[in-house]
Structures are given as structure tokens and as C-alpha cells.
Protein backbone atom coordinates (compact mmCIF):
# COMPACT_ATOMS: atom_id res chain seq x y z
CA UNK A 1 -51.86 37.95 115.97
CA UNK A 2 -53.00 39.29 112.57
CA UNK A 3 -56.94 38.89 111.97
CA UNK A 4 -58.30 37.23 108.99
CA UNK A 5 -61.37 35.89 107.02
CA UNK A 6 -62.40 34.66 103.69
CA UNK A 7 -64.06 37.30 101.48
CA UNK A 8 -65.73 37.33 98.37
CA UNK A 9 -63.71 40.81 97.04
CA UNK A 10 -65.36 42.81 93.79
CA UNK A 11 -62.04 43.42 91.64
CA UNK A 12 -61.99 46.70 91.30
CA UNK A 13 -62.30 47.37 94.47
CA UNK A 14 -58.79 45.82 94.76
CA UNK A 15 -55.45 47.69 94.48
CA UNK A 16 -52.72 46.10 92.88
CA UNK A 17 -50.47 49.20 92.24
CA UNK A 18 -47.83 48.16 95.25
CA UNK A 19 -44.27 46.99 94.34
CA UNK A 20 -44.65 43.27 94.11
CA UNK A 21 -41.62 40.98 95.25
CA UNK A 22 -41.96 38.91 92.24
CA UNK A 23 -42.67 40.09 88.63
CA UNK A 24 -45.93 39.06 87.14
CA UNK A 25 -44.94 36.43 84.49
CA UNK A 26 -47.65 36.60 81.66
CA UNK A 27 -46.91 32.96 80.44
CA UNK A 28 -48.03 31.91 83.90
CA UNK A 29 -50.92 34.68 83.73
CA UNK A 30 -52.26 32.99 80.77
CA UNK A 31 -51.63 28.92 82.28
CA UNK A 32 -53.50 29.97 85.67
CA UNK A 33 -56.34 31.58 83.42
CA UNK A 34 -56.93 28.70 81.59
CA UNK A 35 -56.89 26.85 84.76
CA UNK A 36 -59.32 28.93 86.77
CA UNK A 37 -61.49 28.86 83.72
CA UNK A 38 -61.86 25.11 83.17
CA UNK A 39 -62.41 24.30 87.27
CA UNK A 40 -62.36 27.92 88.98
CA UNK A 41 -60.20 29.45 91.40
CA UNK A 42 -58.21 26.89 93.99
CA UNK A 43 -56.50 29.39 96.67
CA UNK A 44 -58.12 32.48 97.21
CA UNK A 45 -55.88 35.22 96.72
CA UNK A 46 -54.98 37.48 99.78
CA UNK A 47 -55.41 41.36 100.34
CA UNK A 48 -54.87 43.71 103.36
CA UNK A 49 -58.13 45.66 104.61
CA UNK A 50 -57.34 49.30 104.03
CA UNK A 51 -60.23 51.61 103.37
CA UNK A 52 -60.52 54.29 101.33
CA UNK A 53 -56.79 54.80 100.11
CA UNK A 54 -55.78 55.93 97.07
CA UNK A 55 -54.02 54.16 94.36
CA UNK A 56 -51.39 56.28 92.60
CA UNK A 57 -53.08 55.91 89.66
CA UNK A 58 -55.96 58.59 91.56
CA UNK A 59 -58.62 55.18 92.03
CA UNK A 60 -60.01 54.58 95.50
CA UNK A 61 -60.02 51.12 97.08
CA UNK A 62 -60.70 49.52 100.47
CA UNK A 63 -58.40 46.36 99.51
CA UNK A 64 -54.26 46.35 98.76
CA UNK A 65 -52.70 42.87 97.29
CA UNK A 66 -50.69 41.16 99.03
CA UNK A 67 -50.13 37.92 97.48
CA UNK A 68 -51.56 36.26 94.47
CA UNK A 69 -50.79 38.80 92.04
CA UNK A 70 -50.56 36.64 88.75
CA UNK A 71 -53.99 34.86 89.79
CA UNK A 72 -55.71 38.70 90.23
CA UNK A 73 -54.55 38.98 86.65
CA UNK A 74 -56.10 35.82 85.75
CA UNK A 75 -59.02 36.66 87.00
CA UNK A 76 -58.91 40.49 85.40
CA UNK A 77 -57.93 38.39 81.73
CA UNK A 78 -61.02 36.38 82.00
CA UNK A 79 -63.23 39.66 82.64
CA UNK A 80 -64.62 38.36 86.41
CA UNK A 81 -66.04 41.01 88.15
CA UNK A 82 -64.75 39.52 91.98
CA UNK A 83 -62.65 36.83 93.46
CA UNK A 84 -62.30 35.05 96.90
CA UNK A 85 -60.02 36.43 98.70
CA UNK A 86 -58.12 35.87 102.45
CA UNK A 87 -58.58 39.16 104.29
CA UNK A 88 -56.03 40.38 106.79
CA UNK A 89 -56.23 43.31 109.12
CA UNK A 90 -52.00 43.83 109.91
CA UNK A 91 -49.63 46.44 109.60
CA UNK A 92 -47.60 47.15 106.97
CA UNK A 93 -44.27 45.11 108.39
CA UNK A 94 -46.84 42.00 108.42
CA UNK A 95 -48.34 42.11 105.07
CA UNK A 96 -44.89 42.70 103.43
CA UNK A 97 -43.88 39.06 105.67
CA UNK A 98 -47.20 37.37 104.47
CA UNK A 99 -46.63 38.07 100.96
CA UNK A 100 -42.61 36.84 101.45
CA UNK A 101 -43.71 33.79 103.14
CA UNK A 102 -45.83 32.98 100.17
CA UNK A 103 -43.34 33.81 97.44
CA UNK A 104 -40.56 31.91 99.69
CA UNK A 105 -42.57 28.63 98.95
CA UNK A 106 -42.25 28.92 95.57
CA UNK A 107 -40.26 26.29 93.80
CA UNK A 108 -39.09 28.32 90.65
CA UNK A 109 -37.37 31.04 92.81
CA UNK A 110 -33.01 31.15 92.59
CA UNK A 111 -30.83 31.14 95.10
CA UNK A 112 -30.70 34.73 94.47
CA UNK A 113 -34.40 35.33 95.13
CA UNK A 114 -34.68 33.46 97.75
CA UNK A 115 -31.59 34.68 99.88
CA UNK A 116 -32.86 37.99 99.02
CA UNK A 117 -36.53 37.18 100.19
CA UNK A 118 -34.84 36.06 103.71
CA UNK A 119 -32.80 39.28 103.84
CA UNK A 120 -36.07 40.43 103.52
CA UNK A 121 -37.83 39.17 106.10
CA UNK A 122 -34.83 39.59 108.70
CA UNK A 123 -34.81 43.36 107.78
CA UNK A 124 -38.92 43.41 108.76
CA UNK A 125 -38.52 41.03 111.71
CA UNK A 126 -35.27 43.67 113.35
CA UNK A 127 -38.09 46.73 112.19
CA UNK A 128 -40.66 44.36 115.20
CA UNK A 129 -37.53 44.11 117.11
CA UNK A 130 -37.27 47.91 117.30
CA UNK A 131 -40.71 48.77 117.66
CA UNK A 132 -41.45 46.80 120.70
CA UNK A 133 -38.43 47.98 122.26
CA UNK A 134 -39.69 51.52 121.68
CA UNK A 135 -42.57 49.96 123.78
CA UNK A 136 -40.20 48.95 126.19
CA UNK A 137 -37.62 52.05 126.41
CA UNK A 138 -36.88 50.91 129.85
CA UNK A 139 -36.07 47.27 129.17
CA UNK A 140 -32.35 46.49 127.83
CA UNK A 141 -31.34 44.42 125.26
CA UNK A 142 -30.99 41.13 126.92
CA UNK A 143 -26.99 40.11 127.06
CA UNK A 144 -26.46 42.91 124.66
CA UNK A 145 -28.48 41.27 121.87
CA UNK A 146 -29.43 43.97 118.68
CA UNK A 147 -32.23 44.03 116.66
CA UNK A 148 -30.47 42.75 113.53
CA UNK A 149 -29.24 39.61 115.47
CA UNK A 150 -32.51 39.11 117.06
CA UNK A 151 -34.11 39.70 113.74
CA UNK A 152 -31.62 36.66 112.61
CA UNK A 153 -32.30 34.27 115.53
CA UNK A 154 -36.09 34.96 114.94
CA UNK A 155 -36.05 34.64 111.18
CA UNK A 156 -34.42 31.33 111.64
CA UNK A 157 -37.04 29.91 113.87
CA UNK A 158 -39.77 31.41 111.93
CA UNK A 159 -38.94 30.10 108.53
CA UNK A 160 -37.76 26.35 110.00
CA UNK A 161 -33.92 27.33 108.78
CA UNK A 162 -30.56 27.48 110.09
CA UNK A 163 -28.84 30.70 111.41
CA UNK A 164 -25.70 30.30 109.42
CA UNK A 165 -27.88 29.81 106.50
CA UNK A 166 -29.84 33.11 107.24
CA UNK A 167 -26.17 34.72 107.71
CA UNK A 168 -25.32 33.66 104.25
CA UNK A 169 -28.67 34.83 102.59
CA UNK A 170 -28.32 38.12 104.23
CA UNK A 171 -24.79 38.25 102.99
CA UNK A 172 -25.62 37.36 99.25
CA UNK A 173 -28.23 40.16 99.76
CA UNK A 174 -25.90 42.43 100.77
CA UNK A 175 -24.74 42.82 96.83
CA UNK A 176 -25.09 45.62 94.28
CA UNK A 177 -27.87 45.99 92.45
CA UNK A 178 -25.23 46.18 89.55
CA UNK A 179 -23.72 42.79 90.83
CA UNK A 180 -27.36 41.23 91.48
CA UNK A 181 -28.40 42.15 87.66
CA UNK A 182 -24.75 41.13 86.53
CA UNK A 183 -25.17 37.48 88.35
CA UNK A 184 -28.50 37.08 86.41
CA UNK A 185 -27.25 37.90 83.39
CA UNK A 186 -24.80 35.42 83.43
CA UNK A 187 -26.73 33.09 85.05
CA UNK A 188 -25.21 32.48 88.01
CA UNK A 189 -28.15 33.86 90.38
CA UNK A 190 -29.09 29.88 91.34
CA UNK A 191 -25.23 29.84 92.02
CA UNK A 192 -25.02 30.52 95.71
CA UNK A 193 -21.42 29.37 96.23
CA UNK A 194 -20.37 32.33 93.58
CA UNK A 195 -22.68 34.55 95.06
CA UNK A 196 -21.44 33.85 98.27
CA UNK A 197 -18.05 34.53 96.67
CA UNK A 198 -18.63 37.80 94.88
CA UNK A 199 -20.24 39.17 98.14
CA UNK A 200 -16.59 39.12 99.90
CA UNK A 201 -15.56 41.65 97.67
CA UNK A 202 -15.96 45.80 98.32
CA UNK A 203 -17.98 47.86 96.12
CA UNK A 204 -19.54 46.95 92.82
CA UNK A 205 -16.86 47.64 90.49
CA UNK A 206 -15.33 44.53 92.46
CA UNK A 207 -17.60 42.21 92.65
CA UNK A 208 -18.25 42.77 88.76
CA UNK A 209 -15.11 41.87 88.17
CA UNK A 210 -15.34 38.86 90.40
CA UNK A 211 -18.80 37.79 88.82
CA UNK A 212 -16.20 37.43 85.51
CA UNK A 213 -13.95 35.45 87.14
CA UNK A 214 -16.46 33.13 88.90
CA UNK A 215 -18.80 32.83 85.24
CA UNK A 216 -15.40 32.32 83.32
CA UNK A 217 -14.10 29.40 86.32
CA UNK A 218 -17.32 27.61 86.26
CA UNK A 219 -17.52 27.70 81.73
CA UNK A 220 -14.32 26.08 82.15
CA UNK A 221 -16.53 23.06 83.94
């Protein structure tokens, strides 16, 4: 069970330098400043207790981000020298599923987003898998079972979906980069039914040139 309390956290004493899942959006920078301005901060933002570690960047910190990036900018914009904060003491497979669970509540996300967010969090939940079997090197897998599958069942349960619906997120996920960027720009990344369909194909030269057919099908109305 991951520990956690409610912190008020001096900023700089705050790392944000980690690869965030989603971009920071300055538009929504600026709204949430002007928010937390008029009437304050509403959520506290959440950071992982790790003292002493070193930022790329060369600056020393006892607190990494985890989620509520674009309200730490806020709160940077309107010069605030700390913020409340939810601390967690986890590893780094939990903090990267905190900060998914978060983003996967997020209304504005695509179908490409999101199936990639589940992909995700199936990938971290088969890394558990693994490590507690490593625990366990004398246990089988019950009825032959993997981690990825078990990841699948547990992702399922865990984020109150379906497993064929976790199947086809990990599937969609399973794309290019080149096809992922491609489906964007022709804005077919809420699309999941063309997703779903460029995935079939092998390699990305394919499934750019089934991202053309799909965009030009779907123009036709």
C-alpha cells in the first residue's frame, strides 16, 4: 500500500524535469492561474518523496512531480514560493500508475491517449507481475498464466474496464510512432475504429498507407 500525506511543499524544492505523460498546455497554464489566483488552489498537486536527487538540470530536490504539472506551473506563473501538495512514498512502477490514473480521468484525452495510457498501465502492472514472482521463484504461474495476461486481467479490474477493451487499447498502442503522429495529423487519433484498423497492418510504411486510406474513406462521409 503506498504511504501518503498532505504537505505544504516550497517550489523549488520540487522537481519537475521527468517526462510527463501529457504536454503542459500553456492556454490551460494561464486559465488555472487565473483560477488559483481569484480563490486559491482546489486539489493539491502530488509529488513522490525522493531526497536529495538531482535534477538533470544539476539542482537538488527532495520532491519529483507526479501529477499536476500544469497547476505547478500556475503556481510558478503567479511567483508563489510553495504549494500543497499529496505526498507519496512508492516506487517508481507506482508513481508512473498514480500519475496515469490521474491523466486517464481526464475528459479532453483521444482515443489515442487514452488507449495508450492503458497500454501503459498494463506494461507497469506485468513489470509487479514479474517482480513478485522474482519473490516467488518457486511458485508457478498459475494454469500457465504470463505476466502480460495477468497484467491485462489486473488492469481491467483496476481501472473498472473490460478485458477486450484493454486488448484493443493495447493493440492501438502497439502502433508506430510514425503511424501515432500520422493519425494525429489527420485527425483521426479520437478515431478508434481506424486505429484499430491501421494496427492490423505490419510495419509503419503499412499502416501509413492505411492511415490514407482510412482518412480518405471517412472525408468521403
Amino acid at each position: 500500500m503506498i504511504a501518503l500525506r498532505i504537505e505544504r511543499i516550497s517550489l523549488e524544492d520540487i522537481d519537475s524535469s521527468a517526462p510527463a505523460v501529457r504536454a503542459i498546455d500553456e492556454n490551460e497554464v494561464q486559465g488555472l492561474a487565473a483560477s488559483m489566483r481569484a480563490i486559491g488552489l482546489m486539489t493539491p498537486i502530488t509529488v513522490r518523496h525522493r531526497p536529495n536527487v538531482r535534477s538533470p538540470a544539476g539542482a537538488t530536490s527532495n520532491f519529483q512531480i507526479i501529477a499536476g504539472r500544469h497547476r505547478y506551473a500556475a503556481a510558478v506563473f503567479l511567483g508563489w514560493k510553495d504549494i500543497d501538495s499529496i505526498v507519496l512514498d512508492c516506487d517508481d512502477i507506482d508513481a508512473q500508475l498514480w500519475e496515469i490514473a490521474e491523466n486517464l480521468h481526464r475528459a479532453e484525452l483521444t482515443a489515442l491517449d487514452r488507449d495508450t495510457q492503458i497500454a501503459k498501465w498494463v506494461q507497469l502492472t506485468a513489470a509487479k507481475v514479474t517482480a513478485a514472482k522474482a519473490r516467488r521463484v518457486d511458485e508457478p504461474w498459475p494454469g500457465g498464466s504470463q505476466p502480460k495476461e495477468k497484467g491485462q486481467a489486473k488492469a481491467a479490474r483496476e481501472l473498472g474496464i473490460s478485458e477486450p477493451d484493454v486488448r484493443r487499447a493495447v493493440r492501438v498502442a502497439s502502433l508506430s510512432p510514425e503511424a501515432m503522429q500520422a493519425a494525429r495529423d489527420a485527425g483521426l487519433d479520437d478515431n478508434r475504429s481506424a486505429l484499430l484498423a491501421v494496427a492490423k497492418e505490419n510495419g509503419a510504411q503499412a499502416q501509413l498507407a492505411r492511415l490514407v486510406t482510412e482518412a480518405a474513406m471517412r472525408s468521403r462521409g
